[in-house]
N, C-alpha and C. Protein backbone atom coordinates (compact mmCIF):
# COMPACT_ATOMS: atom_id res chain seq x y z
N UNK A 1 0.82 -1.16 0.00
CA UNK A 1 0.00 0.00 0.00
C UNK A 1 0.88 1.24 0.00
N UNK A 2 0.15 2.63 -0.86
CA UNK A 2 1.42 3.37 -0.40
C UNK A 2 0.53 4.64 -0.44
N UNK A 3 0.94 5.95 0.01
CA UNK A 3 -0.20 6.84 0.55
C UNK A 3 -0.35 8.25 -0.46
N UNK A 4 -1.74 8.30 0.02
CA UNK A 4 -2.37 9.14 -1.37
C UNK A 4 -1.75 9.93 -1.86
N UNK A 5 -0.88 10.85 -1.36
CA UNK A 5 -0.19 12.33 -2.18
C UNK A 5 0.60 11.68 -3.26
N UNK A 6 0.71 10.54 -3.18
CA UNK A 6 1.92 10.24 -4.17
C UNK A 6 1.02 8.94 -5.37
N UNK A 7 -0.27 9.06 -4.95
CA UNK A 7 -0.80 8.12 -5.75
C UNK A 7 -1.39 8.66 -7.21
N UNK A 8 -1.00 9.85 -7.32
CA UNK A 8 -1.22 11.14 -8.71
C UNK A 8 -0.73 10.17 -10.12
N UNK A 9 0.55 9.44 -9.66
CA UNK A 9 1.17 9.93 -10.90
C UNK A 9 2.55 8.59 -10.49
N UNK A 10 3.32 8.79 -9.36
CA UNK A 10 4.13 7.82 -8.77
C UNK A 10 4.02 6.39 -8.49
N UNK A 11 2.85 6.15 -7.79
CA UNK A 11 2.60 5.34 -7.86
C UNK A 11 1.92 3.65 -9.22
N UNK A 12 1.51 4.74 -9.78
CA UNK A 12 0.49 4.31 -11.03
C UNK A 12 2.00 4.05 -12.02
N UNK A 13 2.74 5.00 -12.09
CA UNK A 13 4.15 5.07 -13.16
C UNK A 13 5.04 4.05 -12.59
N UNK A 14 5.23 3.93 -11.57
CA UNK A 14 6.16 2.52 -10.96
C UNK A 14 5.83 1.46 -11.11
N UNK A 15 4.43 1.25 -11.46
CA UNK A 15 3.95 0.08 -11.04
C UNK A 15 3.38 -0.60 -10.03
N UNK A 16 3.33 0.64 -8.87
CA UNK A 16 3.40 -0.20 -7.62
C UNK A 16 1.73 -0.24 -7.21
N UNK A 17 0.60 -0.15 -7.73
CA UNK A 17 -0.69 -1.06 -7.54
C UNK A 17 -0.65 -2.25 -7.81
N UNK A 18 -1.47 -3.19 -7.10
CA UNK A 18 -1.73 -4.36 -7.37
C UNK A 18 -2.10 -4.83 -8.81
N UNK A 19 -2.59 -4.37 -9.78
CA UNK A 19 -2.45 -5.22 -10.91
C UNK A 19 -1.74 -4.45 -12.02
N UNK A 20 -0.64 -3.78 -11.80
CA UNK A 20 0.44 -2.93 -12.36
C UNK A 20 1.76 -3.55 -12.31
N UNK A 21 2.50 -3.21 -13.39
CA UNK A 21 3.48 -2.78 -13.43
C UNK A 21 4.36 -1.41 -14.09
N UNK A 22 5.65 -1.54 -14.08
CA UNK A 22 5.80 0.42 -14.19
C UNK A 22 5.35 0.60 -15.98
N UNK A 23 5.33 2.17 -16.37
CA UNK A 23 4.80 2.74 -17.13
C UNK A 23 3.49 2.26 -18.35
N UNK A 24 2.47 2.07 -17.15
CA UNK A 24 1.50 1.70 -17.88
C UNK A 24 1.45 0.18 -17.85
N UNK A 25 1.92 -0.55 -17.97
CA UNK A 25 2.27 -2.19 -18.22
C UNK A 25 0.96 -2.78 -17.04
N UNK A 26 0.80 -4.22 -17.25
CA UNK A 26 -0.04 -4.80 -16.87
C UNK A 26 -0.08 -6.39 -16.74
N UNK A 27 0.11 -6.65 -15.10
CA UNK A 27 0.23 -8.09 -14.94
C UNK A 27 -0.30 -9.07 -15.54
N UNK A 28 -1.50 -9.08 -15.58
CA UNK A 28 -2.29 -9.70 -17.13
C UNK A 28 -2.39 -9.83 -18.30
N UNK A 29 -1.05 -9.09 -18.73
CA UNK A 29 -0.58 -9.07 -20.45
C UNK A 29 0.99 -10.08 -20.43
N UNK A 30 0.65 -10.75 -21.00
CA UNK A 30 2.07 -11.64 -21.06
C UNK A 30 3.11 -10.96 -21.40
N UNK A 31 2.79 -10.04 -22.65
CA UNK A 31 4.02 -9.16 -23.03
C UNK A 31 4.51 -8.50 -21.81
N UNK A 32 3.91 -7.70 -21.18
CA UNK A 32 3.88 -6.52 -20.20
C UNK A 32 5.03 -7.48 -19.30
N UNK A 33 4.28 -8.57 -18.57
CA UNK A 33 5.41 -9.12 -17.75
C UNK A 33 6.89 -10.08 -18.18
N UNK A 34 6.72 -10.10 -19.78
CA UNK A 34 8.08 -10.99 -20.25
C UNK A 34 8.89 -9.69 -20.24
N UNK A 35 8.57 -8.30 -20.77
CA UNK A 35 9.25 -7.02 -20.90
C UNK A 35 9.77 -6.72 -19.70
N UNK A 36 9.23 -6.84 -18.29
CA UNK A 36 9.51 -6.53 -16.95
C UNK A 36 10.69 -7.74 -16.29
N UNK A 37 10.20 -8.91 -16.71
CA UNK A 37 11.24 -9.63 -16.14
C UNK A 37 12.50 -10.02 -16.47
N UNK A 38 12.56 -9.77 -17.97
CA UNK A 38 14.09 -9.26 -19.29
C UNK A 38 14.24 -8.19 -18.51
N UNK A 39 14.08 -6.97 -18.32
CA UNK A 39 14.20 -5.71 -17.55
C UNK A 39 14.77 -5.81 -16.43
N UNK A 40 14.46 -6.72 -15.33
CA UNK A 40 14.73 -6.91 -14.25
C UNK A 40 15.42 -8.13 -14.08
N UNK A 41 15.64 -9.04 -15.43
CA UNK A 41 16.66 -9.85 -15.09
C UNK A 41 16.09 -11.18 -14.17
N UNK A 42 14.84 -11.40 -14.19
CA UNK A 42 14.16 -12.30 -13.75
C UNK A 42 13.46 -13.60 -14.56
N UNK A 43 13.63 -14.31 -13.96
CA UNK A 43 13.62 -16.03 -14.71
C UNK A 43 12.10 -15.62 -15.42
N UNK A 44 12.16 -16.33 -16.51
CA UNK A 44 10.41 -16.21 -17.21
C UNK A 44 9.50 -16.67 -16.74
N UNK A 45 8.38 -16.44 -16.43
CA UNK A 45 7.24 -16.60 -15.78
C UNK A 45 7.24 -16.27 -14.26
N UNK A 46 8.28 -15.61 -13.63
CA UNK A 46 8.23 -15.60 -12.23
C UNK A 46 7.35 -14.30 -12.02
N UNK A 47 6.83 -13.41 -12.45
CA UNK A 47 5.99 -12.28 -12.34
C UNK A 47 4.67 -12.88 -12.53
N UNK A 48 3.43 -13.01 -11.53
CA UNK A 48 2.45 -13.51 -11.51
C UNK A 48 1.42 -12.94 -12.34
N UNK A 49 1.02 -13.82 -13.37
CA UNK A 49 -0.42 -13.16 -14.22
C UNK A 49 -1.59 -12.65 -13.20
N UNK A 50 -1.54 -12.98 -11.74
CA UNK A 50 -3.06 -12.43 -10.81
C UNK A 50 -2.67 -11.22 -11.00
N UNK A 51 -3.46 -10.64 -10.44
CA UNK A 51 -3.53 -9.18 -9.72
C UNK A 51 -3.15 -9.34 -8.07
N UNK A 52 -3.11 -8.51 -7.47
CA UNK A 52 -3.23 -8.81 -5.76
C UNK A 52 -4.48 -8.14 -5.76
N UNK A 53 -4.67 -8.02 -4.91
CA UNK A 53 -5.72 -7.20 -3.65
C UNK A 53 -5.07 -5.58 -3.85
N UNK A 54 -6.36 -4.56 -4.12
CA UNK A 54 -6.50 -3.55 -4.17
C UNK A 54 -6.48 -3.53 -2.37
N UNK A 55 -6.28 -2.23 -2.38
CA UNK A 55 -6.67 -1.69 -1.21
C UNK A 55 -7.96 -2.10 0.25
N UNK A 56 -9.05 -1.60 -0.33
CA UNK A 56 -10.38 -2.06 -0.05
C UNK A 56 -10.25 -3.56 0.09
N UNK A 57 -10.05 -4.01 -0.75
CA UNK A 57 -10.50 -5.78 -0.99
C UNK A 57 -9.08 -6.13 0.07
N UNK A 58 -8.39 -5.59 0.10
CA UNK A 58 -7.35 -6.01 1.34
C UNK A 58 -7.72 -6.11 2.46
N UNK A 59 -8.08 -5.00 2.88
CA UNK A 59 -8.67 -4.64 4.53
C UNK A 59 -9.88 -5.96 4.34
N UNK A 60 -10.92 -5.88 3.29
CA UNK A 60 -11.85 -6.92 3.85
C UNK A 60 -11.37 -8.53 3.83
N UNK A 61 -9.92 -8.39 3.18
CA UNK A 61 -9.84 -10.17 2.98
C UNK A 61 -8.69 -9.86 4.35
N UNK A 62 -8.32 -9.38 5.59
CA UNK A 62 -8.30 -9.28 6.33
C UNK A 62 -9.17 -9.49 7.33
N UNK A 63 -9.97 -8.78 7.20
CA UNK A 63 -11.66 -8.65 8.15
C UNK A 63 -11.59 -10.11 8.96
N UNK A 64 -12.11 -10.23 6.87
CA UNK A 64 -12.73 -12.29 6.84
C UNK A 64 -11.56 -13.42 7.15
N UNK A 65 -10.10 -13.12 7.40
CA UNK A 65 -8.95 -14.04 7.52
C UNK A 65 -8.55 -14.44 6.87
N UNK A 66 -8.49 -14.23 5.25
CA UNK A 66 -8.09 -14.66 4.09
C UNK A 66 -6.32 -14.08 3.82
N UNK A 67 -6.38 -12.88 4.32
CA UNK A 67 -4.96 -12.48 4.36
C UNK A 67 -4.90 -11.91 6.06
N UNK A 68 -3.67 -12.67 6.53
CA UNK A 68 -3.27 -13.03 8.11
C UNK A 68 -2.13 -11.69 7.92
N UNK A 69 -1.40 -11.17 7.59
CA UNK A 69 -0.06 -10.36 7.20
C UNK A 69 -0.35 -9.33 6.34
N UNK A 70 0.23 -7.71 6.77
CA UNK A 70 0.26 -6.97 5.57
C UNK A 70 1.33 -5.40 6.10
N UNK A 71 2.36 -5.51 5.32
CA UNK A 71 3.17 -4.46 5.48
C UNK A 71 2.81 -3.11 5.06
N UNK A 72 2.31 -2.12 5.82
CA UNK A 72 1.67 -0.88 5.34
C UNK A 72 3.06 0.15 5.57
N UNK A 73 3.19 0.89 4.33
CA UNK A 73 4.20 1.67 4.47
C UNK A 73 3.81 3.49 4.15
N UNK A 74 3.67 4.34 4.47
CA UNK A 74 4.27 5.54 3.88
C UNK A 74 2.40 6.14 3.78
N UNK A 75 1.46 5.28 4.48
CA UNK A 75 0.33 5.69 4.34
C UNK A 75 -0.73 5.49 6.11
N UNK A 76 -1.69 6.29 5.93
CA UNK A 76 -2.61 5.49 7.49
C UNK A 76 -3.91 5.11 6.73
N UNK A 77 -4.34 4.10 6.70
CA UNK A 77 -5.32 3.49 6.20
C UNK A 77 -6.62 3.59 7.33
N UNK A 78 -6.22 3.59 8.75
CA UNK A 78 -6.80 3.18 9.65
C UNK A 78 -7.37 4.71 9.84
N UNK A 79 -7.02 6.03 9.78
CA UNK A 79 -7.85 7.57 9.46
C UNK A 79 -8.25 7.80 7.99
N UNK A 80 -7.67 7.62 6.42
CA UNK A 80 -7.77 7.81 5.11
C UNK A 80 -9.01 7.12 4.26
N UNK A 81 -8.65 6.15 4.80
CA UNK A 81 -10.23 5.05 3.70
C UNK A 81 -11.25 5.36 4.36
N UNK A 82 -12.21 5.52 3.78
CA UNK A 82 -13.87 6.07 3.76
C UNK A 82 -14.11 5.13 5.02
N UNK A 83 -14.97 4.95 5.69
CA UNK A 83 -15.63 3.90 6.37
C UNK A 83 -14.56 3.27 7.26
N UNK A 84 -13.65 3.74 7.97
CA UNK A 84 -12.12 3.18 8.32
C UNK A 84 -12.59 2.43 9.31
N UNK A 85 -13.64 2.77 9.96
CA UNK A 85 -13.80 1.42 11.45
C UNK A 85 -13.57 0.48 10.96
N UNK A 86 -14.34 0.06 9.60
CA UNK A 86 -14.18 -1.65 8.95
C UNK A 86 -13.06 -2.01 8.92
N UNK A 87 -11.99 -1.07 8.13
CA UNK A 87 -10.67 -1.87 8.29
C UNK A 87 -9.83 -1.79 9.10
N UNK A 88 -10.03 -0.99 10.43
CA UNK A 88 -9.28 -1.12 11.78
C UNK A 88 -9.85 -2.60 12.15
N UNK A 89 -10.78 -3.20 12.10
CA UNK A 89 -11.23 -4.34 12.25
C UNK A 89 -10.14 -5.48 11.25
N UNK A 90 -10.14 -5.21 10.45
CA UNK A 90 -9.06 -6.50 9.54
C UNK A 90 -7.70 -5.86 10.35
N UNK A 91 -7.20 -4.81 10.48
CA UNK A 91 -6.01 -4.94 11.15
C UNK A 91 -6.23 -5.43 12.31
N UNK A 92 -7.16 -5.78 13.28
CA UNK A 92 -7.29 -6.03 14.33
C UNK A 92 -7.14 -7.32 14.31
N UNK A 93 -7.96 -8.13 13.22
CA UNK A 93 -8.07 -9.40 13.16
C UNK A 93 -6.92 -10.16 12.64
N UNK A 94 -5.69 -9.39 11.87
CA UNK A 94 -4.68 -9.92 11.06
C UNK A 94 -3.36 -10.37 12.13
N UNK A 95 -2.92 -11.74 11.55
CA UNK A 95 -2.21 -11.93 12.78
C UNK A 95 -0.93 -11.14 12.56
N UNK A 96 -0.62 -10.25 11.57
CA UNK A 96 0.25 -9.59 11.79
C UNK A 96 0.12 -8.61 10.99
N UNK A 97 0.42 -7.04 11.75
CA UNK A 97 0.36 -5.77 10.79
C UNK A 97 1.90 -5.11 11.50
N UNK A 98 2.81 -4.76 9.96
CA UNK A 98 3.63 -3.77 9.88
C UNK A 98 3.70 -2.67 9.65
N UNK A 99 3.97 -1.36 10.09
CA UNK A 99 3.87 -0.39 9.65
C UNK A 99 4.90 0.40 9.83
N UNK A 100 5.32 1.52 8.35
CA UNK A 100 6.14 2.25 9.18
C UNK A 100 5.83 3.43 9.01
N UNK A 101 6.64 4.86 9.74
CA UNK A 101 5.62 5.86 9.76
C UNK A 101 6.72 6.75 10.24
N UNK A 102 6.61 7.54 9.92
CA UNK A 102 7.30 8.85 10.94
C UNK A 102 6.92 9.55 12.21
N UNK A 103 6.19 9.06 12.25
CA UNK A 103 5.03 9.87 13.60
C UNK A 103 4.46 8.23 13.95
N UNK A 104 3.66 8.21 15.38
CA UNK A 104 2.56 7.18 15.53
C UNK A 104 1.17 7.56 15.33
N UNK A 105 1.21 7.17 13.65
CA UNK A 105 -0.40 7.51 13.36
C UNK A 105 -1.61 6.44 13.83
N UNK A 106 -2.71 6.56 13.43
CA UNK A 106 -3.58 5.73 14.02
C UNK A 106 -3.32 4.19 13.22
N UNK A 107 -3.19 4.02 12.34
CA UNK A 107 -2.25 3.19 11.44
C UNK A 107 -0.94 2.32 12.45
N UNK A 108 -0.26 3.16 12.62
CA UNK A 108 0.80 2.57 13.34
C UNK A 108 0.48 1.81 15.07
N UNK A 109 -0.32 2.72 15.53
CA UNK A 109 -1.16 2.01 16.60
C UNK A 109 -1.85 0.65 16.91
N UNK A 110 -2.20 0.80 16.07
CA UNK A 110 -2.91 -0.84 15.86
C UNK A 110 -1.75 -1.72 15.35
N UNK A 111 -0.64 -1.63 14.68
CA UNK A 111 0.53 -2.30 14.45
C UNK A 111 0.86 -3.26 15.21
N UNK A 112 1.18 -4.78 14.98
CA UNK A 112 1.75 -5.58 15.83
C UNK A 112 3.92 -4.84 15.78
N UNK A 113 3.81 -4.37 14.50
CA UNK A 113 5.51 -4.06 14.96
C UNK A 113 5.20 -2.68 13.99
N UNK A 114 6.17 -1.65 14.73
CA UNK A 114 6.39 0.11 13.98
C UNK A 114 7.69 0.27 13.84
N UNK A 115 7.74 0.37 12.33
CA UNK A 115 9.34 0.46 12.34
C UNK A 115 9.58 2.15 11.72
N UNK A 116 10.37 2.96 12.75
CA UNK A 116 10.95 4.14 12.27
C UNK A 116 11.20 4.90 10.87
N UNK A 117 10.34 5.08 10.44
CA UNK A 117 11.06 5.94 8.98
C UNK A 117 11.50 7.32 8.59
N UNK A 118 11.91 7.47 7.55
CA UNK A 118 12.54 8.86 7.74
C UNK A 118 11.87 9.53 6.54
N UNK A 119 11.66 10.81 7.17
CA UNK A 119 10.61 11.74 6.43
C UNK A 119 11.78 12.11 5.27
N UNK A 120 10.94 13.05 4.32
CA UNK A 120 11.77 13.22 3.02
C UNK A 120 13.00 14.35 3.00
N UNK A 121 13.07 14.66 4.24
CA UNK A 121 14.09 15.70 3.95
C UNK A 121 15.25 14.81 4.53
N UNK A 122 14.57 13.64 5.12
CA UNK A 122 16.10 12.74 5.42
C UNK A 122 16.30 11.36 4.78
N UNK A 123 16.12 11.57 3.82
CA UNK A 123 16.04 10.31 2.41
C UNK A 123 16.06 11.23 0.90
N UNK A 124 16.95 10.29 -0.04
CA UNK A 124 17.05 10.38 -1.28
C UNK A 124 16.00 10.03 -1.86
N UNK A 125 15.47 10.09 -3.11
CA UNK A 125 14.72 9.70 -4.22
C UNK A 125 13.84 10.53 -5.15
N UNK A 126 12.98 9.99 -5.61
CA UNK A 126 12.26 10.75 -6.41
C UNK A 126 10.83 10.67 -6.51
N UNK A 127 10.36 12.18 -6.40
CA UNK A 127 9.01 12.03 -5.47
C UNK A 127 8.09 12.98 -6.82
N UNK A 128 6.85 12.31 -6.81
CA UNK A 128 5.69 12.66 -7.92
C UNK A 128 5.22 13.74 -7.14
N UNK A 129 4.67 15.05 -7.68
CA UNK A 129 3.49 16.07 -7.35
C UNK A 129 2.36 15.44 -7.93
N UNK A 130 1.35 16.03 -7.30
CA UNK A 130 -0.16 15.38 -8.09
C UNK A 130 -0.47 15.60 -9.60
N UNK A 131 0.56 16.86 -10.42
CA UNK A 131 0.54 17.47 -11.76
C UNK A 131 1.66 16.07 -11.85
N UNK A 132 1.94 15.16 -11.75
CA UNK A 132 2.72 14.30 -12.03
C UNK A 132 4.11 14.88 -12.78
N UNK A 133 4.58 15.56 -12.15
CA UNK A 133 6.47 16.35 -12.58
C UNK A 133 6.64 15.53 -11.00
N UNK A 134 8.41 14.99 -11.65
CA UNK A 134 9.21 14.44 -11.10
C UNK A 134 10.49 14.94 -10.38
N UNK A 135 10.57 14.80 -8.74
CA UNK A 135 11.76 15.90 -9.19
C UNK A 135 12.95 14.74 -8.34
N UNK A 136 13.94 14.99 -8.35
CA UNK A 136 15.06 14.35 -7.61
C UNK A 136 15.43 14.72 -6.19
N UNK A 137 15.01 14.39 -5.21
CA UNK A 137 15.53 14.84 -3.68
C UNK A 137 16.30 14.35 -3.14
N UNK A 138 17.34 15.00 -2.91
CA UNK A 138 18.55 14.97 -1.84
C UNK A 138 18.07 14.89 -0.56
N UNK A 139 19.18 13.60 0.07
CA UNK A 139 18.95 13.72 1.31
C UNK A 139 19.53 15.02 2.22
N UNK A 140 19.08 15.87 2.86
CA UNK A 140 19.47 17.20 3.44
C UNK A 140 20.40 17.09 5.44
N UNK A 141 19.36 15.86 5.77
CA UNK A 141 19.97 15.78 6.95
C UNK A 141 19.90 14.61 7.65
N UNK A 142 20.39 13.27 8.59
CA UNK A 142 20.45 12.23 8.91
C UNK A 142 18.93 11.73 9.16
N UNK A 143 18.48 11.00 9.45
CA UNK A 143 17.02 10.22 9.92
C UNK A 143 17.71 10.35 11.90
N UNK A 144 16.71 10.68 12.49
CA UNK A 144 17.03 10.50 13.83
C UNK A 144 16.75 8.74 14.30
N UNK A 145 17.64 8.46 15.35
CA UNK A 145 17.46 7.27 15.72
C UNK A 145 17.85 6.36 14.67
N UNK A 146 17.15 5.13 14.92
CA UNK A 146 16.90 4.11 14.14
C UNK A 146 15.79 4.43 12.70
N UNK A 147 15.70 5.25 12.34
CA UNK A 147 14.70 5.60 11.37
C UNK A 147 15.41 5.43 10.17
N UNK A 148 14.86 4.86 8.98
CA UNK A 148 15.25 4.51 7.81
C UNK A 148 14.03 4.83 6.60
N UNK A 149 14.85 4.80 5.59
CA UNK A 149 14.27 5.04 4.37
C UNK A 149 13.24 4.01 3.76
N UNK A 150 12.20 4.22 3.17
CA UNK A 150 11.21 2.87 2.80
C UNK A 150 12.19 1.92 2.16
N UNK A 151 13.17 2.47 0.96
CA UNK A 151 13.64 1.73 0.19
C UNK A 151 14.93 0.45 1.40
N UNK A 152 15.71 1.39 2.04
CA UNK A 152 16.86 0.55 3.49
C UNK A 152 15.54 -0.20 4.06
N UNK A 153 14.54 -0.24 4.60
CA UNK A 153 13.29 -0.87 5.30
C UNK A 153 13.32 -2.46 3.67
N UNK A 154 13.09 -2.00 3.18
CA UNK A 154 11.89 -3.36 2.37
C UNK A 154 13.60 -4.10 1.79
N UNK A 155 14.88 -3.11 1.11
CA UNK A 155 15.91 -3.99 1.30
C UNK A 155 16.44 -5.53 2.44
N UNK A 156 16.18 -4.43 3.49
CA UNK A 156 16.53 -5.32 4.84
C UNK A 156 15.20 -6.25 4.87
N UNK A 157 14.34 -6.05 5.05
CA UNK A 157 12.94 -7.20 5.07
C UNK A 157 13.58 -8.27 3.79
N UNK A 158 13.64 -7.79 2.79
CA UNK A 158 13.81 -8.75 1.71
C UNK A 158 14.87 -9.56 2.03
N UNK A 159 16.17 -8.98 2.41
CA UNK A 159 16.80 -9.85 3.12
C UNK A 159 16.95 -10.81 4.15
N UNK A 160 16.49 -10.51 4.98
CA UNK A 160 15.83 -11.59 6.20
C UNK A 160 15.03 -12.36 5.37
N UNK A 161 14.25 -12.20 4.61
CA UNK A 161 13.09 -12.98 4.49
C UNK A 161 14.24 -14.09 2.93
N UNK A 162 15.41 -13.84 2.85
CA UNK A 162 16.24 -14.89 1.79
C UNK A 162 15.66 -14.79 0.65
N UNK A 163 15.54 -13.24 -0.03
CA UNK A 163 15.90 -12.54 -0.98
C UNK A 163 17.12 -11.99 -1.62
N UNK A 164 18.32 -12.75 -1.42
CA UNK A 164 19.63 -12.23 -1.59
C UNK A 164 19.70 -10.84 -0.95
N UNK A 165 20.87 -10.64 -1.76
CA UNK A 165 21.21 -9.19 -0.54
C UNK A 165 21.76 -8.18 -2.11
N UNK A 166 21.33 -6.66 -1.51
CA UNK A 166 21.27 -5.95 -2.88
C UNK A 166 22.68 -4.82 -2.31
């Protein structure tokens, strides 16, 4: 999941919705994912023709116990989605919710684990406006504490979890 200001234009262009991939491309087109995994250097067929779970249909296949786990990053679902009591209820019910956050939002509260992140003036990358222009940000000053960048966060997860190491 990743949070609305950046869902203009960034999100949709990366790929990073559930039945996306970056610029336009589409998990359900064979081309779309043989182009992505030549691209990325990934064995053929390892990019799944499903879709995942949108948003909505997440929190409720939570609710109902269909999905036990879900790493929420860079968004609060639990104040943002319409009707949010319902899906404070699937985080409630999920045997495990991650979140990370810069602050303890209501999101992070309900969290079985909150891991530290670092707001954008203390992280590199490249961040969408809602007019979808791209710009390049420098990191300006350290992350306090243990606080890390989404991208150092899902590296290190991927690693523990015996994703090689990048």
């Amino acid at each position: 999941m990743t949070g609305q200001p950046n869902a203009g234009g960034g999100v949709r262009d990366t790929g990073s919705l559930a039945h996306a991939l970056p610029a336009g491309r589409l998990v359900s087109k064979e081309k779309d994912r043989h182009e992505m995994e030549k691209l990325w250097g990934l064995p053929e067929g390892r990019i799944s023709p499903n879709p995942g779970l949108s948003a909505v249909p997440l929190f409720e296949a939570m609710r109902e116990g269909k999905v036990r786990a879900a790493l929420v990053m860079a968004t609060n679902p639990a104040r943002s989605l319409p009707n949010a009591d319902r899906y404070r209820v699937g985080m409630e019910k999920a045997f495990l919710v991650v979140c990370d956050s810069i602050f303890p939002t209501d999101t992070a509260q309900l969290a079985d684990v909150f891991l530290p992140a670092a707001m954008w003036a203390e992280k590199e990358g490249v961040f969408s406006q809602s007019e979808r222009r791209y710009h390049l940000v420098q990191k300006l000053v350290e992350p306090p504490g243990e606080a890390r960048s989404d991208l150092e966060i899902l590296v290190a997860l991927g690693e523990r979890l015996g994703h090689g190491s990048c």
